[in-house]
C-alpha atoms as a PDB file:
ATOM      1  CA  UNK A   1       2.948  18.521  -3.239  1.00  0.00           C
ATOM      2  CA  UNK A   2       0.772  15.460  -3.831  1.00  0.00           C
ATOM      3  CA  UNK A   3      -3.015  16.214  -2.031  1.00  0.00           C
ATOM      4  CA  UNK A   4      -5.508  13.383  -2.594  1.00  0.00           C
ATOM      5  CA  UNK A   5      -9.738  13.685  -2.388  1.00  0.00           C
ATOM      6  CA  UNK A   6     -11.212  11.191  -0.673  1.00  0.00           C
ATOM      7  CA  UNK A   7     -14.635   9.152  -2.109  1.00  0.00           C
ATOM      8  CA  UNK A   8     -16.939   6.842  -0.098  1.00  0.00           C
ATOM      9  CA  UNK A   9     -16.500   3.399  -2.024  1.00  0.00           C
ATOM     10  CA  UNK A  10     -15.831   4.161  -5.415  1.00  0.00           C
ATOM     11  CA  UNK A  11     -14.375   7.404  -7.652  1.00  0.00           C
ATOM     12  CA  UNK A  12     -17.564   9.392  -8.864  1.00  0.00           C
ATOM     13  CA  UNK A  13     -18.384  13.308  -8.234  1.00  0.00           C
ATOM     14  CA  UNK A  14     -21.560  12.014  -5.956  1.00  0.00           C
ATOM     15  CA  UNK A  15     -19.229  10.073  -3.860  1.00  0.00           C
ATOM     16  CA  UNK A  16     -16.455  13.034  -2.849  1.00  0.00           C
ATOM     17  CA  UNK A  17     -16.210  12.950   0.696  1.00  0.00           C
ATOM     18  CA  UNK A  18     -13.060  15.159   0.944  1.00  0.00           C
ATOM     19  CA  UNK A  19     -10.611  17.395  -0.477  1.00  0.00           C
ATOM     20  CA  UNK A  20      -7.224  18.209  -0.730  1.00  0.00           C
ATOM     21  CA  UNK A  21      -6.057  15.830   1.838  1.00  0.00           C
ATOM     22  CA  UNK A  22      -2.597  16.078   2.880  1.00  0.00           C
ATOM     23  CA  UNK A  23      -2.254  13.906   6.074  1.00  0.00           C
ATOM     24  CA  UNK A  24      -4.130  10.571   6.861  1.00  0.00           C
ATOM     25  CA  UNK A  25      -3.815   9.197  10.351  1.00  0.00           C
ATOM     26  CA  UNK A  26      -5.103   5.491  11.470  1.00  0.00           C
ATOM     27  CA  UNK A  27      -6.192   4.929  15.109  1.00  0.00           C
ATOM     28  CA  UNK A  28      -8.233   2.012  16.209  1.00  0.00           C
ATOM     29  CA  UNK A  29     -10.855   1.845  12.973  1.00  0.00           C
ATOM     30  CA  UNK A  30     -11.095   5.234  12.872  1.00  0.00           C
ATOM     31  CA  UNK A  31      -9.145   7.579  10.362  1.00  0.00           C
ATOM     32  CA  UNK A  32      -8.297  11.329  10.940  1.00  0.00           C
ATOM     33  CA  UNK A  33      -8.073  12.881   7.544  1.00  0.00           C
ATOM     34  CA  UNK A  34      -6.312  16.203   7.465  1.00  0.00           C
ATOM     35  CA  UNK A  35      -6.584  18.851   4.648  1.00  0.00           C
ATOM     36  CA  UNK A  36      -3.756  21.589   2.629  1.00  0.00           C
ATOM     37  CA  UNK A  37      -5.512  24.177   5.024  1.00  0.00           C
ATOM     38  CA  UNK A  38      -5.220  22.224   8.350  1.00  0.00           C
ATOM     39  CA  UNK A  39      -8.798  21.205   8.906  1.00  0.00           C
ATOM     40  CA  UNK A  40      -8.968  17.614  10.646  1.00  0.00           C
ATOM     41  CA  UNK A  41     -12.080  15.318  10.050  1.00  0.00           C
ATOM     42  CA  UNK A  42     -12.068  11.559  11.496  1.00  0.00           C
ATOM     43  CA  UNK A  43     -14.268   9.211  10.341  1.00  0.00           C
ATOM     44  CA  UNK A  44     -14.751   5.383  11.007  1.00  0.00           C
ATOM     45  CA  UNK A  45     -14.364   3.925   7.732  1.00  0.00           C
ATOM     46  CA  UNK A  46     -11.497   1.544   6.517  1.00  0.00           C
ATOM     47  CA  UNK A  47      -9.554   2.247   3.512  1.00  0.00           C
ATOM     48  CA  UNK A  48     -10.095   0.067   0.408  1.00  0.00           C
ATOM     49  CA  UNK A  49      -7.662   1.682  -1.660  1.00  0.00           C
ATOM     50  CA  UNK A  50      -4.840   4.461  -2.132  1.00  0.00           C
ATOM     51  CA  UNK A  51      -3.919   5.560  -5.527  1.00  0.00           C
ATOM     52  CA  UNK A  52      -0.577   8.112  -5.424  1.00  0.00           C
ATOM     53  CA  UNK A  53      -0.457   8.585  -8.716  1.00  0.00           C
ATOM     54  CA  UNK A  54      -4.512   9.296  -9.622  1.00  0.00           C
ATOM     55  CA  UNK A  55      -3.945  11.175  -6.062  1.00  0.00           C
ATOM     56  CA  UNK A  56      -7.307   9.543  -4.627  1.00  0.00           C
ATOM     57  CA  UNK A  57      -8.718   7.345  -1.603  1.00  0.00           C
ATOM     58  CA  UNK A  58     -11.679   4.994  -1.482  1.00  0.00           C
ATOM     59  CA  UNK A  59     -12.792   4.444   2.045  1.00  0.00           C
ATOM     60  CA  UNK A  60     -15.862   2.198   3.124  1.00  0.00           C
ATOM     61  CA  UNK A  61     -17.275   4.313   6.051  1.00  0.00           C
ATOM     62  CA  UNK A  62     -19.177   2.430   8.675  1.00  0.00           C
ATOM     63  CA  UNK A  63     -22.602   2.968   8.703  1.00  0.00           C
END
């Protein structure tokens, strides 16, 4: 199974937004972001990149 974390801009432990993300759903600007355990979060933010094999994703939330 192949669960990503999620970082605001860049990869760095003071950037983790999430963990263990399993789903990610785009709607309109806005992403849902769904965890191993269920747990849905949406943020606005746009994705700036997806790594599958480093099993991360850099988002640049709206502020």
């Amino acid at each position: 199974m192949c669960l990503s974390n999620v970082y605001k801009k860049e990869v760095s432990d003071s950037n983790l937004m999430f963990r263990n993300i399993a789903d990610i759903g785009f709607d309109g600007g806005e992403l849902t972001l769904t965890d191993i355990m269920g747990i849905r979060r949406s943020i606005k933010a746009s994705v700036k990149k997806i790594d599958l094999l480093e099993n991360y994703i850099i988002v640049d939330p709206e502020e």
